[in-house]
N, C-alpha and C. Protein backbone atom coordinates (compact mmCIF):
# COMPACT_ATOMS: atom_id res chain seq x y z
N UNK A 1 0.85 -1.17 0.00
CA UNK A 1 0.00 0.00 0.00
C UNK A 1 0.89 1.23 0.00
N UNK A 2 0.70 1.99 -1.24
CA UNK A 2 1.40 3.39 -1.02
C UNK A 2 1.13 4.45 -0.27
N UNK A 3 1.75 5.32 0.86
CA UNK A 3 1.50 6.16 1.66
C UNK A 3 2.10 7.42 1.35
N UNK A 4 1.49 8.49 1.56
CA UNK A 4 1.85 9.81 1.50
C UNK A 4 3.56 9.86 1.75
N UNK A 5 3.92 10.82 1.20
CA UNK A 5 5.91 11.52 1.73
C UNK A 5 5.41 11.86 3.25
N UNK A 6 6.08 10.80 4.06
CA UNK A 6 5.85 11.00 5.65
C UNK A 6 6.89 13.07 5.51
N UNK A 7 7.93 13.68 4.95
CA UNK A 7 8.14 14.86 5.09
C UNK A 7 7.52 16.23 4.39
N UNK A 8 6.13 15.35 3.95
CA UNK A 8 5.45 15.97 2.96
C UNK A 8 4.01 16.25 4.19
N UNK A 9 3.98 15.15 5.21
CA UNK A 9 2.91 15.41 6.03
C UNK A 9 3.70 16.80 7.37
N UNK A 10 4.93 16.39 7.33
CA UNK A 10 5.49 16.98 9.06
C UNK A 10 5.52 18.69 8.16
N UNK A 11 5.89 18.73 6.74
CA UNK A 11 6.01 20.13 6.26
C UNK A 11 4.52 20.99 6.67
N UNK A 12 3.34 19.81 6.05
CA UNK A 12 2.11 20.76 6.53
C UNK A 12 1.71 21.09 7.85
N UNK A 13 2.59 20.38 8.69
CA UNK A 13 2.10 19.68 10.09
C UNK A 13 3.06 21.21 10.86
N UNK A 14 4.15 21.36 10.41
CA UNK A 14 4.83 22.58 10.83
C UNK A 14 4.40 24.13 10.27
N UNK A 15 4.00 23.99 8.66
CA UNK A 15 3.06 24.90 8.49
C UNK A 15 1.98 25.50 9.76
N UNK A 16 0.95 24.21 9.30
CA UNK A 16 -0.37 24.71 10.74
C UNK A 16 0.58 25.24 12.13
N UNK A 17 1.36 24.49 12.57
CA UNK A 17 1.60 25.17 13.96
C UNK A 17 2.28 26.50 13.88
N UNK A 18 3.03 26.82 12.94
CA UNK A 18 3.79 28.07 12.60
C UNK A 18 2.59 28.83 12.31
N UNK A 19 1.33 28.72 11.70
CA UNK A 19 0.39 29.64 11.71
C UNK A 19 -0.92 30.13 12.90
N UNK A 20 -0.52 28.69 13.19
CA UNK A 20 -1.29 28.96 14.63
C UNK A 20 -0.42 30.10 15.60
N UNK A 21 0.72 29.77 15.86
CA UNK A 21 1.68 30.43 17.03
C UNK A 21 1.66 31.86 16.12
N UNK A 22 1.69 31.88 14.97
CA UNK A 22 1.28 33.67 14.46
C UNK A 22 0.03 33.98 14.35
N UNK A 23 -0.87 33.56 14.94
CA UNK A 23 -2.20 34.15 15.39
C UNK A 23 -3.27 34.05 14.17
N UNK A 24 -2.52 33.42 12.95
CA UNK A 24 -3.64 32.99 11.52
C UNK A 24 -4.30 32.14 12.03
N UNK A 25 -5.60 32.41 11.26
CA UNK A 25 -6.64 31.56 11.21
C UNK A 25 -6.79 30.49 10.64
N UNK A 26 -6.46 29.47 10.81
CA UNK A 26 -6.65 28.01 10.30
C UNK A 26 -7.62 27.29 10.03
N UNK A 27 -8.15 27.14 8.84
CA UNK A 27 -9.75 26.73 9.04
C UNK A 27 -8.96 24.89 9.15
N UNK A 28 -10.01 24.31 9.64
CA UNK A 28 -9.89 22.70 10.83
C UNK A 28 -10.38 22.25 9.51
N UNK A 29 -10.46 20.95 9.11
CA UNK A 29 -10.87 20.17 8.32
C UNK A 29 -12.07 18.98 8.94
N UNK A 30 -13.29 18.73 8.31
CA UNK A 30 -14.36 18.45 8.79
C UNK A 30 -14.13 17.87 10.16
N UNK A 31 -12.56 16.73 10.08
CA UNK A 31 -12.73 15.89 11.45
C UNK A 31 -11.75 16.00 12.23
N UNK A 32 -11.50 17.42 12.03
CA UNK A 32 -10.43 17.79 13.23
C UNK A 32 -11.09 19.50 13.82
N UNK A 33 -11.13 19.46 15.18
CA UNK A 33 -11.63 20.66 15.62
C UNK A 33 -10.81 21.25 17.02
N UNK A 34 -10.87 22.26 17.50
CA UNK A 34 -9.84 22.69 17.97
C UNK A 34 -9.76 23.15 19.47
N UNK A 35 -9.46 23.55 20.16
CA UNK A 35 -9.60 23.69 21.91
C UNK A 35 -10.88 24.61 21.89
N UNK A 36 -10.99 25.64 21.38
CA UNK A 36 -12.62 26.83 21.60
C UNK A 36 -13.16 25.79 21.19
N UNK A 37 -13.50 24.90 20.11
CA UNK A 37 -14.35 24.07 19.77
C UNK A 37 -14.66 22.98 21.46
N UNK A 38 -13.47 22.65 21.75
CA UNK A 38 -14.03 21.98 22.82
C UNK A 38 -14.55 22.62 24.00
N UNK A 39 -14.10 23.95 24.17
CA UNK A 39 -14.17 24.83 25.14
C UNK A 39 -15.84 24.78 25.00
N UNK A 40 -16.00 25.68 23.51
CA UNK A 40 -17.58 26.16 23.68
C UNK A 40 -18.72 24.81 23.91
N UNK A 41 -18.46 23.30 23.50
CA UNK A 41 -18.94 22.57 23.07
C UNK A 41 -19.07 21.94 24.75
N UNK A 42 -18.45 22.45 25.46
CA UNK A 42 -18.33 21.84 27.01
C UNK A 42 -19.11 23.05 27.91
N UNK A 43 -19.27 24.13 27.47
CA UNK A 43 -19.48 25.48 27.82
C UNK A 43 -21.39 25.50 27.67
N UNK A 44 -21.77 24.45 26.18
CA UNK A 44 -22.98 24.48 25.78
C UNK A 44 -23.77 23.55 26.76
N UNK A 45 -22.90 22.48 27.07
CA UNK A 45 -23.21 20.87 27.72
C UNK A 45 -24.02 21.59 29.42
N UNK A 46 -22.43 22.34 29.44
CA UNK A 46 -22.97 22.70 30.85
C UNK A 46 -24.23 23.58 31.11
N UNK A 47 -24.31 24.35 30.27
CA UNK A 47 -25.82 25.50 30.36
C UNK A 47 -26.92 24.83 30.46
N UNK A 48 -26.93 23.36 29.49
CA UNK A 48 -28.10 22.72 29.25
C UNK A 48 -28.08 21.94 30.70
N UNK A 49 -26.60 21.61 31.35
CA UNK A 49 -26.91 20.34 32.39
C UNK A 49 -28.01 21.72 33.55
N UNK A 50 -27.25 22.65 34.03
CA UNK A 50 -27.76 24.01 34.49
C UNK A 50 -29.13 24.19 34.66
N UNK A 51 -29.60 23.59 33.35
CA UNK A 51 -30.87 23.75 32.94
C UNK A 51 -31.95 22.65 33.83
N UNK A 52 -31.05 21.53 33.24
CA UNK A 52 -31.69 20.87 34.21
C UNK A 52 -31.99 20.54 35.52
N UNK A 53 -30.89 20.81 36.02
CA UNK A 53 -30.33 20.68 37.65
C UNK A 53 -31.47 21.73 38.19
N UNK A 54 -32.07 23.06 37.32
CA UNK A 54 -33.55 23.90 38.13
C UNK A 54 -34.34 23.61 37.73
N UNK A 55 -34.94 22.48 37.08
CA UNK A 55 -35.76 22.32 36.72
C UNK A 55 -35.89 20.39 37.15
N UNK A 56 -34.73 19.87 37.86
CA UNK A 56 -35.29 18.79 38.70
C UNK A 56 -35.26 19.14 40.14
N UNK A 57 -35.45 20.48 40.46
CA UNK A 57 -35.25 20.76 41.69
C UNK A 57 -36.19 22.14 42.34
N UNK A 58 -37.54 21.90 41.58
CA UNK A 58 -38.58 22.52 41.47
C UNK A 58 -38.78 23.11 40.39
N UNK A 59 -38.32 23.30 39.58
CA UNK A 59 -38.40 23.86 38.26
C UNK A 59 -39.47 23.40 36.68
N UNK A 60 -40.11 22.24 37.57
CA UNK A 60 -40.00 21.56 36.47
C UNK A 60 -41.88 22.19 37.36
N UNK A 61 -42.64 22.50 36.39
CA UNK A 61 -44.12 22.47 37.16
C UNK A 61 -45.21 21.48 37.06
N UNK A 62 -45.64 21.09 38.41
CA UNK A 62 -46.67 19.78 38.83
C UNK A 62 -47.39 20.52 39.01
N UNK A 63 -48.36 19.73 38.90
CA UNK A 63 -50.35 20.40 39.74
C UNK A 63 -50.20 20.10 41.25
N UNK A 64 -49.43 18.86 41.89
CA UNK A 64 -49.19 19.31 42.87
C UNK A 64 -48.13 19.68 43.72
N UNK A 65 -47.34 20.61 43.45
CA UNK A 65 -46.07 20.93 43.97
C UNK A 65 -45.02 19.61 44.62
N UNK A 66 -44.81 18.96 43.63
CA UNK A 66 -44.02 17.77 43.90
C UNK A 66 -42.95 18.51 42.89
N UNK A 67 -41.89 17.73 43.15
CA UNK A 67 -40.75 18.01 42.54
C UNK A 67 -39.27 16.68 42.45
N UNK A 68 -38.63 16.74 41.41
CA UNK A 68 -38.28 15.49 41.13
C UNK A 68 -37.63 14.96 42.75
N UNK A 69 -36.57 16.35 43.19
CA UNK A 69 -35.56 16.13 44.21
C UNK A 69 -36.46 15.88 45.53
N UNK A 70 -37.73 15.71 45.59
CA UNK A 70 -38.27 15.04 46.48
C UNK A 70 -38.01 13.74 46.76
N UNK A 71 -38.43 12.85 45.45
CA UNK A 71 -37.87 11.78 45.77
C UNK A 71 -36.25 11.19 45.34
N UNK A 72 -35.48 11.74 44.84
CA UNK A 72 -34.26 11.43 44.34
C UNK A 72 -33.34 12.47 44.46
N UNK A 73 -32.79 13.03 45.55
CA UNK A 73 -32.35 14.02 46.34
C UNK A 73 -30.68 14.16 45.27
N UNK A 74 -30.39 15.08 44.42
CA UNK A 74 -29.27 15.26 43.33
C UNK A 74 -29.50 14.48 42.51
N UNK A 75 -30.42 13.88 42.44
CA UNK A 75 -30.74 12.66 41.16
C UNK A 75 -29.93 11.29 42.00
N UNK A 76 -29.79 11.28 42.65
CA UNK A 76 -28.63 9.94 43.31
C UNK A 76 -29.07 8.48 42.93
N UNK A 77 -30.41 8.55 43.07
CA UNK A 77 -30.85 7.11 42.83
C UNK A 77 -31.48 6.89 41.23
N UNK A 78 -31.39 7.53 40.66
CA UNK A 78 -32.10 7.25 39.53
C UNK A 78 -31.30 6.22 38.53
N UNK A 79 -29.89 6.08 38.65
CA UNK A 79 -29.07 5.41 37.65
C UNK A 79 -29.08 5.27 36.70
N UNK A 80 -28.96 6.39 35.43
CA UNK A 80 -29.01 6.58 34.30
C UNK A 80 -28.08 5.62 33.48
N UNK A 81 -27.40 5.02 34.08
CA UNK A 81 -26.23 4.31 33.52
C UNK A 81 -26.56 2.93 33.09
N UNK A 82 -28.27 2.31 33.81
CA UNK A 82 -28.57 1.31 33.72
C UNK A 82 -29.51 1.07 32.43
N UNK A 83 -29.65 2.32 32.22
CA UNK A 83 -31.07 2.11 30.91
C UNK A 83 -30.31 2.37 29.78
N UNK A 84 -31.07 1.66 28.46
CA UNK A 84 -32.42 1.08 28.78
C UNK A 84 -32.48 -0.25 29.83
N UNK A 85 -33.66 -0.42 30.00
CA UNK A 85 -33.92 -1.46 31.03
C UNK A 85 -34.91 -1.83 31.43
N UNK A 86 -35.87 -3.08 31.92
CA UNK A 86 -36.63 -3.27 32.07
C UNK A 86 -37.43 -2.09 33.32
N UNK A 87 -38.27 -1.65 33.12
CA UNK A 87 -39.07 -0.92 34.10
C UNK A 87 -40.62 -1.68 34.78
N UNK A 88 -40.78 -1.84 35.85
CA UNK A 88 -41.80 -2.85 36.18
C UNK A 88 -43.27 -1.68 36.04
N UNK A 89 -42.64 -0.45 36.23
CA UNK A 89 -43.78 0.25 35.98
C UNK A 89 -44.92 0.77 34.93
N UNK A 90 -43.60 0.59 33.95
CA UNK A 90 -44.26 0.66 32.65
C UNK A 90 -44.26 -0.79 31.87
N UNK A 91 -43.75 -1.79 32.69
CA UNK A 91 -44.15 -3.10 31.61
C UNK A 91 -43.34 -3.71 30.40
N UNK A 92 -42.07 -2.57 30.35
CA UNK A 92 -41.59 -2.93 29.48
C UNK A 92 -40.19 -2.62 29.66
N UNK A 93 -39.46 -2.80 29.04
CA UNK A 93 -38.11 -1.91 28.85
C UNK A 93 -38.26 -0.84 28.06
N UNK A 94 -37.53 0.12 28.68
CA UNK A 94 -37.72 1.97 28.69
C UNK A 94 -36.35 2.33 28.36
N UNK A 95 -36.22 3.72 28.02
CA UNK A 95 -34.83 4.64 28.10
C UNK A 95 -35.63 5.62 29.20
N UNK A 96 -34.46 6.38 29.91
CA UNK A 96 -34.21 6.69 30.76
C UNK A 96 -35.73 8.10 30.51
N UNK A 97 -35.62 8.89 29.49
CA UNK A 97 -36.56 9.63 29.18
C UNK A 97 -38.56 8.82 29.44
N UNK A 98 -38.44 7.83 29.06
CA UNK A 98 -39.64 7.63 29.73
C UNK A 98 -39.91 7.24 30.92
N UNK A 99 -39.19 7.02 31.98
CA UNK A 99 -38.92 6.77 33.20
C UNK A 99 -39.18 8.26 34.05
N UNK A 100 -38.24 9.07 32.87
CA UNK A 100 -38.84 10.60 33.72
C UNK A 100 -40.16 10.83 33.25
N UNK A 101 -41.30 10.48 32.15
CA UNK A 101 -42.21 10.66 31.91
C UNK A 101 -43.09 10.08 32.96
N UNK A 102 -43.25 9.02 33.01
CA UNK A 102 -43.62 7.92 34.11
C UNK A 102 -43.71 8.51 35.52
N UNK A 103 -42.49 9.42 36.06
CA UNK A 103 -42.57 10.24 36.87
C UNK A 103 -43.33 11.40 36.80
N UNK A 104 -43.56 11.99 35.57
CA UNK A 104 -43.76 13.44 35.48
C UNK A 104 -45.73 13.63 35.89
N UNK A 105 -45.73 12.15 35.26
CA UNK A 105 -47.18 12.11 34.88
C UNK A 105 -48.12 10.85 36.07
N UNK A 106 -46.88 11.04 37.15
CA UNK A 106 -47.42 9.98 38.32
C UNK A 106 -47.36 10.90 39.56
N UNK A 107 -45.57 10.99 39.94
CA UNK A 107 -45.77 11.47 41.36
C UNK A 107 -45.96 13.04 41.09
N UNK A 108 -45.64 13.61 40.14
CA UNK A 108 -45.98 14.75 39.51
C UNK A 108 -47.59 15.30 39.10
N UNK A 109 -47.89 14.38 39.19
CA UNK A 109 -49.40 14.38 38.64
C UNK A 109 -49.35 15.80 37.03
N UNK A 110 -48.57 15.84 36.16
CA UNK A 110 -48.44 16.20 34.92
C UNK A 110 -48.19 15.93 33.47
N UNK A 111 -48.18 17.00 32.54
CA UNK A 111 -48.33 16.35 31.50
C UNK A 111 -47.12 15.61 30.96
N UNK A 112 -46.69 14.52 30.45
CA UNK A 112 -45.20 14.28 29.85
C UNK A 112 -44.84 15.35 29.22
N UNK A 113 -43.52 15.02 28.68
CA UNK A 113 -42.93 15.89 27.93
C UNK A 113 -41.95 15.08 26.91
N UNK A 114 -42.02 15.36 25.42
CA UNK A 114 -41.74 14.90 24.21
C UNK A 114 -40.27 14.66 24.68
N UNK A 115 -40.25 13.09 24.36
CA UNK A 115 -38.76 13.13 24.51
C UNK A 115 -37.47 13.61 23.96
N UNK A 116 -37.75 14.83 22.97
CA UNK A 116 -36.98 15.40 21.99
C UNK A 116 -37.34 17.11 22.35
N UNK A 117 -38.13 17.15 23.80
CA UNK A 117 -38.28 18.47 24.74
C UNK A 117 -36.80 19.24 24.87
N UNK A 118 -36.53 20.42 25.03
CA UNK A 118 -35.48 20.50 25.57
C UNK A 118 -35.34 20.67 27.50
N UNK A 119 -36.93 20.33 27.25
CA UNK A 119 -36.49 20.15 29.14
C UNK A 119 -36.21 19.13 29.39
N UNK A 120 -36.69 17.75 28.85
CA UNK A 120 -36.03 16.36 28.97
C UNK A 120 -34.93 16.28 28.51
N UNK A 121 -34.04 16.91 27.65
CA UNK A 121 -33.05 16.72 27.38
C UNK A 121 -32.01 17.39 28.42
N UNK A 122 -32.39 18.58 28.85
CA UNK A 122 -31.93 19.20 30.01
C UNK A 122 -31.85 18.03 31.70
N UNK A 123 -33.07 17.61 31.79
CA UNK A 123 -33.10 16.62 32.60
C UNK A 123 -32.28 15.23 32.60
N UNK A 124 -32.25 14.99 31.34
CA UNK A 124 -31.33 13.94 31.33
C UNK A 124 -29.75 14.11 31.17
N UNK A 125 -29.58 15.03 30.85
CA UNK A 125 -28.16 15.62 31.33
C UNK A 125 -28.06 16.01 32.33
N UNK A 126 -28.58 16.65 33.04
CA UNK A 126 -27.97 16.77 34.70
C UNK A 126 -28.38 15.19 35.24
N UNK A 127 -29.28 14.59 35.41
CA UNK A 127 -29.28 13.73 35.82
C UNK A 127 -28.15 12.38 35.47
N UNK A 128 -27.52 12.45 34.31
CA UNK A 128 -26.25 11.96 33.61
C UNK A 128 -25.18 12.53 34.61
N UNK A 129 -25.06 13.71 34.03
CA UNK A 129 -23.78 14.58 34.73
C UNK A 129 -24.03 14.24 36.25
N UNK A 130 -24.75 14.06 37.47
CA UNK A 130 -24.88 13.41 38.50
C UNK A 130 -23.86 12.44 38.91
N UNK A 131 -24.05 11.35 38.00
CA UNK A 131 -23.41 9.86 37.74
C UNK A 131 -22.26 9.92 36.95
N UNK A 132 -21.81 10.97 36.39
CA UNK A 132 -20.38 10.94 35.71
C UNK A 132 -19.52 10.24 36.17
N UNK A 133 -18.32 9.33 35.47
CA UNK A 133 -17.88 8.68 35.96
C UNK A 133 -18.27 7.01 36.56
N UNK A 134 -19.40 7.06 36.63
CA UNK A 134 -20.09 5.55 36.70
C UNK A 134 -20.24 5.18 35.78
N UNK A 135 -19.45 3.42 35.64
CA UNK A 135 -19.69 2.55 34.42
C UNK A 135 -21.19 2.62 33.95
N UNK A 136 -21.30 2.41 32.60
CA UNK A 136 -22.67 1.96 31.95
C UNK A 136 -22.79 0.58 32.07
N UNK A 137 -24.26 0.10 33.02
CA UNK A 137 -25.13 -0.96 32.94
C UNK A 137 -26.32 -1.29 32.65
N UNK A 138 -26.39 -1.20 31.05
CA UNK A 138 -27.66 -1.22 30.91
C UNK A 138 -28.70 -2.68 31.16
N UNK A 139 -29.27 -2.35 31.38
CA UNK A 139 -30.32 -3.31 31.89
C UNK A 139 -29.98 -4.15 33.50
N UNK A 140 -29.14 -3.24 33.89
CA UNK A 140 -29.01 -3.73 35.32
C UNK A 140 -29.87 -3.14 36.22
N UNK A 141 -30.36 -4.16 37.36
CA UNK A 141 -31.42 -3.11 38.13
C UNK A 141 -30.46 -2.66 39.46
């Protein structure tokens, strides 16, 4: 298999950094992106987790002032890491989004919310970000 002039890659490879360290603008190529890229892209994650973290902690509105952190005090018990997974409540195996529905529309006494909401998506990121760092088991109870 023929491969590129390995001093034909380190020339462009010293290019980019010689233009970076002079303050040019380098446009990234589709599958390479760059520290602000990760910066803002970690910067976005967090606003949305933000989002959720007030809105499982009264934020979210019931008919009767229930609220998620009533029963799952930082999200601690919910274990996002396990779903999908069988749920005995709903009968079936679930993702983690209908589990908060199940909630929303039980101890909440409210309406669900589309799992493509951005408050469920908010919810399921803080409730993720909670458990960071815990292996994934899905279908473990």
């Amino acid at each position: 298999m023929k491969r590129g002039k390995p001093e034909g890659r380190c020339a462009a490879a010293g290019a980019l950094a010689a233009a970076i360290l002079l303050g040019f603008a380098v446009a990234a190529s589709a599958d390479e992106f760059t520290r602000q890229d990760l910066e803002r892209w970690q910067g976005e994650y967090m606003a949305v987790v933000k989002k959720g973290e007030a809105l499982f902690h009264g934020g979210l509105k019931s008919t009767n002032t229930v609220s998620c952190d009533q029963c799952h005090p930082d999200a601690a018990d919910i274990h996002p890491e396990t779903y999908p997974k069988f749920q005995r409540q709903l009968g079936r195996v679930a993702v983690l989004g209908e589990m908060i529905n199940w909630c929303i529309m039980n101890p909440l006494q409210s309406k669900p919310l589309a799992l493509d909401d951005p408050r469920m998506v908010a919810l399921q990121a803080y409730i993720t970000f909670e458990r960071r760092g815990v292996a994934l088991a899905p279908g473990k109870h």
